[in-house]
PDB file of N, CA and C in Angstrom:
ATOM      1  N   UNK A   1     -53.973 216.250 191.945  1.00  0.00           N
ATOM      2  CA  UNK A   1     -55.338 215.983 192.347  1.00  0.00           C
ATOM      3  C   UNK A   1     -56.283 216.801 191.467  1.00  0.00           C
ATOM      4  N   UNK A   2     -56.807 216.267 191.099  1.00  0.00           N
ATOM      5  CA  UNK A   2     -58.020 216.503 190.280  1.00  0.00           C
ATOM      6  C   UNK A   2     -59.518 216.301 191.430  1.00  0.00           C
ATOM      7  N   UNK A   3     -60.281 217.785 191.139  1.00  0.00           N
ATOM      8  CA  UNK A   3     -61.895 217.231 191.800  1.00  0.00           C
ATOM      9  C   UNK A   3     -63.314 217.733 190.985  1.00  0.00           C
ATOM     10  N   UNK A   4     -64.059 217.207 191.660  1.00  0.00           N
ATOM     11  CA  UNK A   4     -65.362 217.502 190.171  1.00  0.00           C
ATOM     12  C   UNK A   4     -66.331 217.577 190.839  1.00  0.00           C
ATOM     13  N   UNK A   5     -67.488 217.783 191.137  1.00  0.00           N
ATOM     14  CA  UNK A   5     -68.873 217.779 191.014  1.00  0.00           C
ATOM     15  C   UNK A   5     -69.511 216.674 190.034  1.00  0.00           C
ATOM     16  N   UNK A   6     -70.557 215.731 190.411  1.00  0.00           N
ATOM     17  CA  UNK A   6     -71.135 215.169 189.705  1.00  0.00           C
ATOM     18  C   UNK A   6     -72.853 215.085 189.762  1.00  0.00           C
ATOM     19  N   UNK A   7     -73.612 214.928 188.919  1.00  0.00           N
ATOM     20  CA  UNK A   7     -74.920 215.440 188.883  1.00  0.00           C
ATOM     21  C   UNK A   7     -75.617 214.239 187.912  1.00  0.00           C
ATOM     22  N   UNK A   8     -76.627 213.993 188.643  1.00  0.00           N
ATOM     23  CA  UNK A   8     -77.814 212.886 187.688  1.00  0.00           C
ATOM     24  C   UNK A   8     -78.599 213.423 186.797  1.00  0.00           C
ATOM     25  N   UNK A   9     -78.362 212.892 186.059  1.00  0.00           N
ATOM     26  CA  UNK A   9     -79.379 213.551 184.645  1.00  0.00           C
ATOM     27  C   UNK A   9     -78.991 214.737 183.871  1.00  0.00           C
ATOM     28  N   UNK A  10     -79.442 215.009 183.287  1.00  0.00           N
ATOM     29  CA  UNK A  10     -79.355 216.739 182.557  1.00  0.00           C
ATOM     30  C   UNK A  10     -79.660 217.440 183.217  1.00  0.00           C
ATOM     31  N   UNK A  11     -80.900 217.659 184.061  1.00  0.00           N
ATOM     32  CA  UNK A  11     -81.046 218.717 185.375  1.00  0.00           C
ATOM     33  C   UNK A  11     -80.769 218.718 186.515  1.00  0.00           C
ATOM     34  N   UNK A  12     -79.606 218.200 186.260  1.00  0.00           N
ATOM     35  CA  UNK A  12     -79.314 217.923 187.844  1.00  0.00           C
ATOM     36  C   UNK A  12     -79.300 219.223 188.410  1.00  0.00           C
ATOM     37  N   UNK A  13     -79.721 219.029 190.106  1.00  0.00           N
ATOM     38  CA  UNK A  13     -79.895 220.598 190.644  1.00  0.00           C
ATOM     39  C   UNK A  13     -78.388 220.777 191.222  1.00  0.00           C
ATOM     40  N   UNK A  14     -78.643 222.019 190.855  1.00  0.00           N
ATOM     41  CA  UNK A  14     -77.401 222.961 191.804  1.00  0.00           C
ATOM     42  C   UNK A  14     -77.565 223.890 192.438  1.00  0.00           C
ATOM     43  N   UNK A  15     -76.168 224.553 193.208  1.00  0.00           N
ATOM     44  CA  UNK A  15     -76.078 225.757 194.049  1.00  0.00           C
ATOM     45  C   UNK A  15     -76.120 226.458 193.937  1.00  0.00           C
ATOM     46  N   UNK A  16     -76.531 227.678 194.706  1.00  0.00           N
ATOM     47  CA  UNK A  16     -76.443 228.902 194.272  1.00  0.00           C
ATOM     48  C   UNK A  16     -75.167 229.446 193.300  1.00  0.00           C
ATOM     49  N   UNK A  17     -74.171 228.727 193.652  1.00  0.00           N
ATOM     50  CA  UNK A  17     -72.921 228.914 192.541  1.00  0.00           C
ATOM     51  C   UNK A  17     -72.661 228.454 191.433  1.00  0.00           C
ATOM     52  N   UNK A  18     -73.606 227.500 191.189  1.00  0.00           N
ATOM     53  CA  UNK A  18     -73.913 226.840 189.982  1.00  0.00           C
ATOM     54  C   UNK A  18     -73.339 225.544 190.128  1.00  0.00           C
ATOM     55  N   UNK A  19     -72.625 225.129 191.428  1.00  0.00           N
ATOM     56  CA  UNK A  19     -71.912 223.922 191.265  1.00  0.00           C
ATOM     57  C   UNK A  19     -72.743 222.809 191.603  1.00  0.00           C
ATOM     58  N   UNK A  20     -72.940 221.746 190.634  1.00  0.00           N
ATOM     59  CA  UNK A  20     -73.927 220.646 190.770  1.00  0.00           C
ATOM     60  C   UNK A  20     -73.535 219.969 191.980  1.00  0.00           C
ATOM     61  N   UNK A  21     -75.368 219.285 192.254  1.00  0.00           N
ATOM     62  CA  UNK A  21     -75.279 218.712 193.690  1.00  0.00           C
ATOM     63  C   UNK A  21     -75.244 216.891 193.084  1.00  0.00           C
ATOM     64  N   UNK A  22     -74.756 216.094 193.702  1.00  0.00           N
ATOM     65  CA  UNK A  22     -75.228 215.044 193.966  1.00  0.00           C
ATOM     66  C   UNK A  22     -74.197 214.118 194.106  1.00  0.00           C
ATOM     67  N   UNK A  23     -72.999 214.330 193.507  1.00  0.00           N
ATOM     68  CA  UNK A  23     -71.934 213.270 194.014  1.00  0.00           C
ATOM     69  C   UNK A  23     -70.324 214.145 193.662  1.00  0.00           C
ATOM     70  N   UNK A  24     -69.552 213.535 194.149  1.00  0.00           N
ATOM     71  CA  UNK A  24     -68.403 213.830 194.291  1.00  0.00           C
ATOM     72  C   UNK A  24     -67.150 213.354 193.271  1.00  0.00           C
ATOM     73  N   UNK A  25     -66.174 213.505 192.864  1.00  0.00           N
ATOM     74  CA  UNK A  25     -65.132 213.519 192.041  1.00  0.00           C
ATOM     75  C   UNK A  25     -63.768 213.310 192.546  1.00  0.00           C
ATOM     76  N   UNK A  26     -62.842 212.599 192.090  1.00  0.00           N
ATOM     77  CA  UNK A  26     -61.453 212.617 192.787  1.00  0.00           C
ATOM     78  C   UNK A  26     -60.300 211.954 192.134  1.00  0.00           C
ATOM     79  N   UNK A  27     -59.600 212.520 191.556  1.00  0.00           N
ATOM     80  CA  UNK A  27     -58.405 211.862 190.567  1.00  0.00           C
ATOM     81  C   UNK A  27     -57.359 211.982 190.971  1.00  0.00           C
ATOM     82  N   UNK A  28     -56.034 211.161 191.834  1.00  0.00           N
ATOM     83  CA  UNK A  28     -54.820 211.100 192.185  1.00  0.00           C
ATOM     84  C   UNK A  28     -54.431 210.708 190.965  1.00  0.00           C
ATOM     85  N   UNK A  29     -53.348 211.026 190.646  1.00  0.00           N
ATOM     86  CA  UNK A  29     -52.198 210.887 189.696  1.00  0.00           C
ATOM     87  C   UNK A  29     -51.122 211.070 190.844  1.00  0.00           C
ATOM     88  N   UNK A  30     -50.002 210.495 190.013  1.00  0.00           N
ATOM     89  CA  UNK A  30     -48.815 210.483 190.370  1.00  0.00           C
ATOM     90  C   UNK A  30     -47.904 209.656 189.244  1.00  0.00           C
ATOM     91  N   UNK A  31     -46.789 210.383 189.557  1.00  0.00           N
ATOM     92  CA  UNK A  31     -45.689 209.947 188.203  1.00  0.00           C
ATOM     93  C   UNK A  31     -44.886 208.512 188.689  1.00  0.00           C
ATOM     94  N   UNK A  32     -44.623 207.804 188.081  1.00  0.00           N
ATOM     95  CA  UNK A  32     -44.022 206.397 188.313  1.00  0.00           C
ATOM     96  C   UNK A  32     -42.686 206.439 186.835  1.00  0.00           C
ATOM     97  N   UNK A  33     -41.843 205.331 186.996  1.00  0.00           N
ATOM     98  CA  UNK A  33     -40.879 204.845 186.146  1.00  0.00           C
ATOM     99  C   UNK A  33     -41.672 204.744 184.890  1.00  0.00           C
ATOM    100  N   UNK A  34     -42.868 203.963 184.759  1.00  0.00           N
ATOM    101  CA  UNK A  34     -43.351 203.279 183.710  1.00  0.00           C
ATOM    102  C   UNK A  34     -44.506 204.893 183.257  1.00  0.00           C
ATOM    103  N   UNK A  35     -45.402 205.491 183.706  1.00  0.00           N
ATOM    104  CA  UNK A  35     -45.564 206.890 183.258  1.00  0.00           C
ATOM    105  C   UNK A  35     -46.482 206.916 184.511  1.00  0.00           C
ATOM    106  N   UNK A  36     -47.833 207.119 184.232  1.00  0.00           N
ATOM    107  CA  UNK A  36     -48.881 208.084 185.392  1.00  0.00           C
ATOM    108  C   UNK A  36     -49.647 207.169 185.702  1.00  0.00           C
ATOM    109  N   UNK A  37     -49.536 206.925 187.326  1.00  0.00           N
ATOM    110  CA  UNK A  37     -50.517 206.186 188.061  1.00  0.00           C
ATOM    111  C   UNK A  37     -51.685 206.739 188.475  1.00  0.00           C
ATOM    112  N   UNK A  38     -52.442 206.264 188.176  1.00  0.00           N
ATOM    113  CA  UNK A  38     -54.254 207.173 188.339  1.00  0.00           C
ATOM    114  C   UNK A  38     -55.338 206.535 189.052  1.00  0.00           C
ATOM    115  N   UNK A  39     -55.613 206.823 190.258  1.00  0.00           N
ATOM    116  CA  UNK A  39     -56.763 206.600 191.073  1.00  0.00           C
ATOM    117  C   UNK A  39     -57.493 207.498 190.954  1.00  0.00           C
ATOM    118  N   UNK A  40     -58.597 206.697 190.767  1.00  0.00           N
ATOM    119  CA  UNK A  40     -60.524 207.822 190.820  1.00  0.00           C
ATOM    120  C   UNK A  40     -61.055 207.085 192.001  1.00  0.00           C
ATOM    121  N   UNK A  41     -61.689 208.438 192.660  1.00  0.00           N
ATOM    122  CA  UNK A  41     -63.247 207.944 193.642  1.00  0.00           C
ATOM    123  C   UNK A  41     -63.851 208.484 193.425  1.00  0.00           C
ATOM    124  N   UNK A  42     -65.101 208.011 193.357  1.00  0.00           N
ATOM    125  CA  UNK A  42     -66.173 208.576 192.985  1.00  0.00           C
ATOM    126  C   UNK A  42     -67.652 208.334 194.162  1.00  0.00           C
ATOM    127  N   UNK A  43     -68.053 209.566 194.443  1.00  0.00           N
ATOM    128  CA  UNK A  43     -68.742 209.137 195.951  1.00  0.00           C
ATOM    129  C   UNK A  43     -70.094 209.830 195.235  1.00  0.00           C
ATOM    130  N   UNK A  44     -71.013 208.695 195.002  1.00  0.00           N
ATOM    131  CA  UNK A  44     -72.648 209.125 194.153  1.00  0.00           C
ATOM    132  C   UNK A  44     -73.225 209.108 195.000  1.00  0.00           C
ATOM    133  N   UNK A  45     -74.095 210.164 195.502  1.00  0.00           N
ATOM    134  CA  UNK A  45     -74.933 210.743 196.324  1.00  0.00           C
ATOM    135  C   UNK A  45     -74.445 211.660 197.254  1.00  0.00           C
ATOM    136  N   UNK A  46     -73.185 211.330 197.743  1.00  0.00           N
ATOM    137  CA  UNK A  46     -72.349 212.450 198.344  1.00  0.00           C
ATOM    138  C   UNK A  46     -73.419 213.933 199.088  1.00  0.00           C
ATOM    139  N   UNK A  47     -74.226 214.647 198.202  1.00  0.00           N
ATOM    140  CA  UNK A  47     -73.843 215.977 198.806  1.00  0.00           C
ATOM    141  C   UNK A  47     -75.864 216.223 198.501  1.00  0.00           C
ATOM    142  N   UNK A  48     -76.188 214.655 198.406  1.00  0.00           N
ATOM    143  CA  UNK A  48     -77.886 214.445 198.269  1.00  0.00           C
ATOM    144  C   UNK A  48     -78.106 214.672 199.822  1.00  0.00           C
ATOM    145  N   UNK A  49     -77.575 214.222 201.061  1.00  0.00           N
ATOM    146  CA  UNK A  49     -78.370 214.227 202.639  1.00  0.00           C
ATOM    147  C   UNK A  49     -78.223 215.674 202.790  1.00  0.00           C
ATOM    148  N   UNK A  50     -77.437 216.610 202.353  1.00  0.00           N
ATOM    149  CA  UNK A  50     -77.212 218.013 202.464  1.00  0.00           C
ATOM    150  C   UNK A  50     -78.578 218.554 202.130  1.00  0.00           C
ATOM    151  N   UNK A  51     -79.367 218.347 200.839  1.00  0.00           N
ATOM    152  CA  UNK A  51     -80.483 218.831 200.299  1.00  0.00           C
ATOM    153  C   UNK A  51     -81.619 218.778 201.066  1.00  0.00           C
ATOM    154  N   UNK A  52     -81.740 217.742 202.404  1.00  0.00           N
ATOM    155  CA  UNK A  52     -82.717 217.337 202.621  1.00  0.00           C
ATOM    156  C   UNK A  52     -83.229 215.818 202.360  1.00  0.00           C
ATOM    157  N   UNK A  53     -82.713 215.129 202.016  1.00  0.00           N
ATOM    158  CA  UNK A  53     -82.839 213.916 201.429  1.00  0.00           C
ATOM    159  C   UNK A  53     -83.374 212.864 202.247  1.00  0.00           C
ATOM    160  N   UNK A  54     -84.029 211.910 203.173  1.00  0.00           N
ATOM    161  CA  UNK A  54     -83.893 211.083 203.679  1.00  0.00           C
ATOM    162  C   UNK A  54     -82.732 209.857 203.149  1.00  0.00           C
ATOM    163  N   UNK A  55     -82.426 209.336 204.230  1.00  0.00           N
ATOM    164  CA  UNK A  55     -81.553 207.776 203.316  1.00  0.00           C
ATOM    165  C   UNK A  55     -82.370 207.140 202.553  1.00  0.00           C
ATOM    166  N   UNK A  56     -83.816 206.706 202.752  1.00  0.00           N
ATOM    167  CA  UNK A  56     -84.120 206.044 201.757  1.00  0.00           C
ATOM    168  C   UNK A  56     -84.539 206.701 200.687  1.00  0.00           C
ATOM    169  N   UNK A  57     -84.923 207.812 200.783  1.00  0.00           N
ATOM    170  CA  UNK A  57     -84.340 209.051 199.029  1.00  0.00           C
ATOM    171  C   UNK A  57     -83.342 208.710 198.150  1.00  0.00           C
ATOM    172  N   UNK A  58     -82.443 208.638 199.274  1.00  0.00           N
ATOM    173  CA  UNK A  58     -80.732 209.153 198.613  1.00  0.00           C
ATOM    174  C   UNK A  58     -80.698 207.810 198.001  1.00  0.00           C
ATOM    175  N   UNK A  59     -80.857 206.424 198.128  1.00  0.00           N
ATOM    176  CA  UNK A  59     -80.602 205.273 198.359  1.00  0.00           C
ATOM    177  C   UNK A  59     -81.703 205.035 197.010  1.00  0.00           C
ATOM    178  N   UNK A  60     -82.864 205.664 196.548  1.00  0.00           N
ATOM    179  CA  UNK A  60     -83.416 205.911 195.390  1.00  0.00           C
ATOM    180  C   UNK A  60     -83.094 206.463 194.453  1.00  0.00           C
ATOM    181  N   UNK A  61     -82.767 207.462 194.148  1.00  0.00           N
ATOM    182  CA  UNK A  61     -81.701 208.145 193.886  1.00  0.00           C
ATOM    183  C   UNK A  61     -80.205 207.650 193.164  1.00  0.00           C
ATOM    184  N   UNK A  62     -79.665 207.390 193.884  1.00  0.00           N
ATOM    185  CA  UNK A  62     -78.445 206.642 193.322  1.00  0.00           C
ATOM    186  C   UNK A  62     -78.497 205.240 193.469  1.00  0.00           C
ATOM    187  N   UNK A  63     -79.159 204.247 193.043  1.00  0.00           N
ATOM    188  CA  UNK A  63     -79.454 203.034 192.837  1.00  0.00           C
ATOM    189  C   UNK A  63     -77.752 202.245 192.590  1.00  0.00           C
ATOM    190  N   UNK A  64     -78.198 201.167 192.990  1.00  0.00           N
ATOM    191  CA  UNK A  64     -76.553 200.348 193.119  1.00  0.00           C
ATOM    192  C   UNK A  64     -76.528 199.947 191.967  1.00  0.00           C
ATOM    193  N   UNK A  65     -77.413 200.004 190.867  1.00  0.00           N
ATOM    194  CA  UNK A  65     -76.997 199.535 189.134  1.00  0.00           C
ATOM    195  C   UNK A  65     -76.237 200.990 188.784  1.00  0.00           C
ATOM    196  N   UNK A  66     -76.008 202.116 189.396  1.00  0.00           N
ATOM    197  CA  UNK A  66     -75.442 203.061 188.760  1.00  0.00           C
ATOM    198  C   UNK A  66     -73.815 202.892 188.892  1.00  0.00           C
ATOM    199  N   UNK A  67     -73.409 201.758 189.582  1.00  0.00           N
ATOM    200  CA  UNK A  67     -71.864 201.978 190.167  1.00  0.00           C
ATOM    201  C   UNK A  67     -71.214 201.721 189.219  1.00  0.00           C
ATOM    202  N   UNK A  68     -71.704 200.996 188.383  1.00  0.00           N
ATOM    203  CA  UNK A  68     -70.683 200.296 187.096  1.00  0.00           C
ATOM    204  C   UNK A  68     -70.464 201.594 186.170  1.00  0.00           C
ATOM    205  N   UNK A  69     -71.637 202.187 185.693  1.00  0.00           N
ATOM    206  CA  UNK A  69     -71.089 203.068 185.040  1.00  0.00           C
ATOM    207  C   UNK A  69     -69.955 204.090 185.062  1.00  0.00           C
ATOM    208  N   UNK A  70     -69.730 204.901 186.074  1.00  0.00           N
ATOM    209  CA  UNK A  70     -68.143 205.145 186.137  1.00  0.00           C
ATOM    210  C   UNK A  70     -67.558 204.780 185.564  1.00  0.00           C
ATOM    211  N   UNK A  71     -67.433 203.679 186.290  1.00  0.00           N
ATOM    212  CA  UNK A  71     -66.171 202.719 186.047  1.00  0.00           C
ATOM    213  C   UNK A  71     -66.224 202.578 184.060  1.00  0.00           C
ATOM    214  N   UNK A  72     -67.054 202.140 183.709  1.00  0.00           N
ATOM    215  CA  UNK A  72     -67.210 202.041 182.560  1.00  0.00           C
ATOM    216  C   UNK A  72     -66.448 203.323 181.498  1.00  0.00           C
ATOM    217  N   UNK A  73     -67.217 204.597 182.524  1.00  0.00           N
ATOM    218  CA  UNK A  73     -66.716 205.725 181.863  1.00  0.00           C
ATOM    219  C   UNK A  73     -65.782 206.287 181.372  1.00  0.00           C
ATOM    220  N   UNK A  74     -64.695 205.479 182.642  1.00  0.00           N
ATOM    221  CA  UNK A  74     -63.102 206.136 182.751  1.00  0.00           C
ATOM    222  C   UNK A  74     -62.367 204.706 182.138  1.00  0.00           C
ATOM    223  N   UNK A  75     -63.102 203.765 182.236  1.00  0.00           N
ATOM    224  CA  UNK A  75     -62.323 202.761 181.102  1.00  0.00           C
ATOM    225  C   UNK A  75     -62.371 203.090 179.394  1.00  0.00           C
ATOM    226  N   UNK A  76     -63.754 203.720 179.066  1.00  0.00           N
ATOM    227  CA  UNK A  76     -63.550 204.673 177.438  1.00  0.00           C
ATOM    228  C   UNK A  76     -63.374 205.294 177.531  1.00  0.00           C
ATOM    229  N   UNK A  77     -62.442 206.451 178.545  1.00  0.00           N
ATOM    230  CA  UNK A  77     -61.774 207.219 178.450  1.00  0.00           C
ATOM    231  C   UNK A  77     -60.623 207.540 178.361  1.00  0.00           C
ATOM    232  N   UNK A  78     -60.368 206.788 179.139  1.00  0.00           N
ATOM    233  CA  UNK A  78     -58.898 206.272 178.938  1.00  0.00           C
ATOM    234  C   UNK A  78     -58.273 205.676 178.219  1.00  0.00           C
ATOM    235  N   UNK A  79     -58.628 204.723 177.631  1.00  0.00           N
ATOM    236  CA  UNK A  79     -58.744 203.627 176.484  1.00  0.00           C
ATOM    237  C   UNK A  79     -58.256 205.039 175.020  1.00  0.00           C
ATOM    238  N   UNK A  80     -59.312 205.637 174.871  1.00  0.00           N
ATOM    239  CA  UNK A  80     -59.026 206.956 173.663  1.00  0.00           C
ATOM    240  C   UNK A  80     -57.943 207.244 174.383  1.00  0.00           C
ATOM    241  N   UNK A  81     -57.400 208.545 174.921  1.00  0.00           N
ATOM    242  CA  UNK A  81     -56.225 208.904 175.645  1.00  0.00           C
ATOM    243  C   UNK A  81     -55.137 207.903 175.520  1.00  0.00           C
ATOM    244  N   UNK A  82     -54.708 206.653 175.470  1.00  0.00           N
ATOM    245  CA  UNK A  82     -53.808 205.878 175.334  1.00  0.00           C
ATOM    246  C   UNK A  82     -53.638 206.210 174.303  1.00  0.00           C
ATOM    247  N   UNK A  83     -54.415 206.540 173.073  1.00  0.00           N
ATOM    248  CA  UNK A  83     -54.025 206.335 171.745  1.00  0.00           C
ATOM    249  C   UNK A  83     -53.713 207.631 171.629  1.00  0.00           C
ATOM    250  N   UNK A  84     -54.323 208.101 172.138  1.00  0.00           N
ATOM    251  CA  UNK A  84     -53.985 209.903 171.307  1.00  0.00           C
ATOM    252  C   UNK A  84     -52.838 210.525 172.162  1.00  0.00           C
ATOM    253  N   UNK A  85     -52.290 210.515 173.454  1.00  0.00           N
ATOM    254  CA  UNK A  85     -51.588 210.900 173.982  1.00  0.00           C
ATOM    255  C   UNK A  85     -50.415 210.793 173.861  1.00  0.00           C
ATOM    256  N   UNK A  86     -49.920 209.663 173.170  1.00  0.00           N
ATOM    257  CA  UNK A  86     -48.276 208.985 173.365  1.00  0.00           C
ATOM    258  C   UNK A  86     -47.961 209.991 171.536  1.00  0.00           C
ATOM    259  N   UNK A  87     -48.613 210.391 170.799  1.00  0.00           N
ATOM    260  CA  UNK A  87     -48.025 210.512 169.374  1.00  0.00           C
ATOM    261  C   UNK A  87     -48.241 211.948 169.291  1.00  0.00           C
ATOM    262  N   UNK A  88     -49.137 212.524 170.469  1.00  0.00           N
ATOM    263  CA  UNK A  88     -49.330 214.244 170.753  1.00  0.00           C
ATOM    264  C   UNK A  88     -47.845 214.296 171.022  1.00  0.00           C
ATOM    265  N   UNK A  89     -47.464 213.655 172.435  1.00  0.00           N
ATOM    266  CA  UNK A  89     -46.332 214.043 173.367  1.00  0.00           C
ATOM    267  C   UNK A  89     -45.015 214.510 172.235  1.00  0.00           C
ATOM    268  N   UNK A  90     -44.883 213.058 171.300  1.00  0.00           N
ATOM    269  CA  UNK A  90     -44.094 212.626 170.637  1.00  0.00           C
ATOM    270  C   UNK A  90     -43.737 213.960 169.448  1.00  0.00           C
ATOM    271  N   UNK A  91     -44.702 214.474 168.726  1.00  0.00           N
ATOM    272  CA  UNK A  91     -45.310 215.555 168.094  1.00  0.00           C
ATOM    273  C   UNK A  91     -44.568 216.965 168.891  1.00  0.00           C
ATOM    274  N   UNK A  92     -45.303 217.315 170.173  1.00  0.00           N
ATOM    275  CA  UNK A  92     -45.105 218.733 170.622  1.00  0.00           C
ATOM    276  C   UNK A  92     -43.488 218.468 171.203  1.00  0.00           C
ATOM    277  N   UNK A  93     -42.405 217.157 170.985  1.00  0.00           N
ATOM    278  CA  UNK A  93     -41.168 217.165 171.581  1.00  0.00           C
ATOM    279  C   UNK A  93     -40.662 217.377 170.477  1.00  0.00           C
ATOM    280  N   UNK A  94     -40.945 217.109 169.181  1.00  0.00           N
ATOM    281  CA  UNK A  94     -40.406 217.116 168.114  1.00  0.00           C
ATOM    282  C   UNK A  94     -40.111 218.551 167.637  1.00  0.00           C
ATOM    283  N   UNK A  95     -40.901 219.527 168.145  1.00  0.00           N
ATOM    284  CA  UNK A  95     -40.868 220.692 167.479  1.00  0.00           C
ATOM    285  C   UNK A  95     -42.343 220.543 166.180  1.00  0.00           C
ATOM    286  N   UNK A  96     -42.536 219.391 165.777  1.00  0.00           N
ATOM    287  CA  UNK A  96     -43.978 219.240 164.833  1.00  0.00           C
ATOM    288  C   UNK A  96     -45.381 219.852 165.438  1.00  0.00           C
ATOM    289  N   UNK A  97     -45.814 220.364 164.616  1.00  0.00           N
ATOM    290  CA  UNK A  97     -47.550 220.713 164.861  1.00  0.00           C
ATOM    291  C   UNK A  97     -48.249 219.666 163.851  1.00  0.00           C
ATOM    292  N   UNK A  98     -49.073 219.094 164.527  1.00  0.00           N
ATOM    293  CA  UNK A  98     -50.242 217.936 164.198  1.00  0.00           C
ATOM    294  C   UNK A  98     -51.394 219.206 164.322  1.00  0.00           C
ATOM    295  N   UNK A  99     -52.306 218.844 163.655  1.00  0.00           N
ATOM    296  CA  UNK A  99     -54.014 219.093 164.042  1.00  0.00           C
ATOM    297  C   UNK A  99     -54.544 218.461 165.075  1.00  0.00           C
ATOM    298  N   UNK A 100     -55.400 219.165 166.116  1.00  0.00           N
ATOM    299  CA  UNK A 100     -55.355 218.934 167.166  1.00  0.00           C
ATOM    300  C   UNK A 100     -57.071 218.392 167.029  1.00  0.00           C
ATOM    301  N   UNK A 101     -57.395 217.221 167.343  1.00  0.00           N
ATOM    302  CA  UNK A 101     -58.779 217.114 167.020  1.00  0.00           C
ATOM    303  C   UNK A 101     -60.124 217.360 167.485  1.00  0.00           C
ATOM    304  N   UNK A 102     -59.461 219.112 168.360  1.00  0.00           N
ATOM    305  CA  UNK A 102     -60.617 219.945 169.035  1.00  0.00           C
ATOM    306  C   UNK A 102     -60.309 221.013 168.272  1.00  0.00           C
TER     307      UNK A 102
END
């Protein structure tokens, strides 16, 4: 399990701990025959009624044209990762060092 904090815009506000307010994060993995099964949720506005928010704030706020993007997000993300992951693995089993492209 993977979890995250998610935040609108560049300023998105945060907590006194610095952890951004406004939506939520959630990545199951699990290992299968064929390799890693991966569920995301993603809950946008999440932790906006906490602030004070009315619903029809929050409901401004995270507008229903924002849902696709996610989704969008973790499809070019993943998409890279397919390619770069299978010839890393392949690489660090080998005993080989590749350049790592961070």
């Amino acid at each position: 399990m993977i979890t995250g904090h998610l935040g609108f815009g560049h300023d998105a506000p945060r907590r006194e701990d610095g952890s951004v307010l406004g939506g939520r994060l959630l990545h199951s993995g699990r290992d299968t025959e064929w390799g890693l099964a991966l569920r995301s949720h993603i809950l946008l506005g999440y932790d906006l009624p906490g602030t004070g928010m009315s619903p029809d704030q929050v409901t401004a706020k995270v507008h229903e044209a924002l849902g696709p993007n996610p989704l969008q997000h973790a499809y070019d993300q993943l998409a890279f990762l397919s390619r770069i992951l299978p010839p890393l693995y392949v690489a660090e089993n080998r005993g080989m060092s590749i350049p790592r492209p961070w």
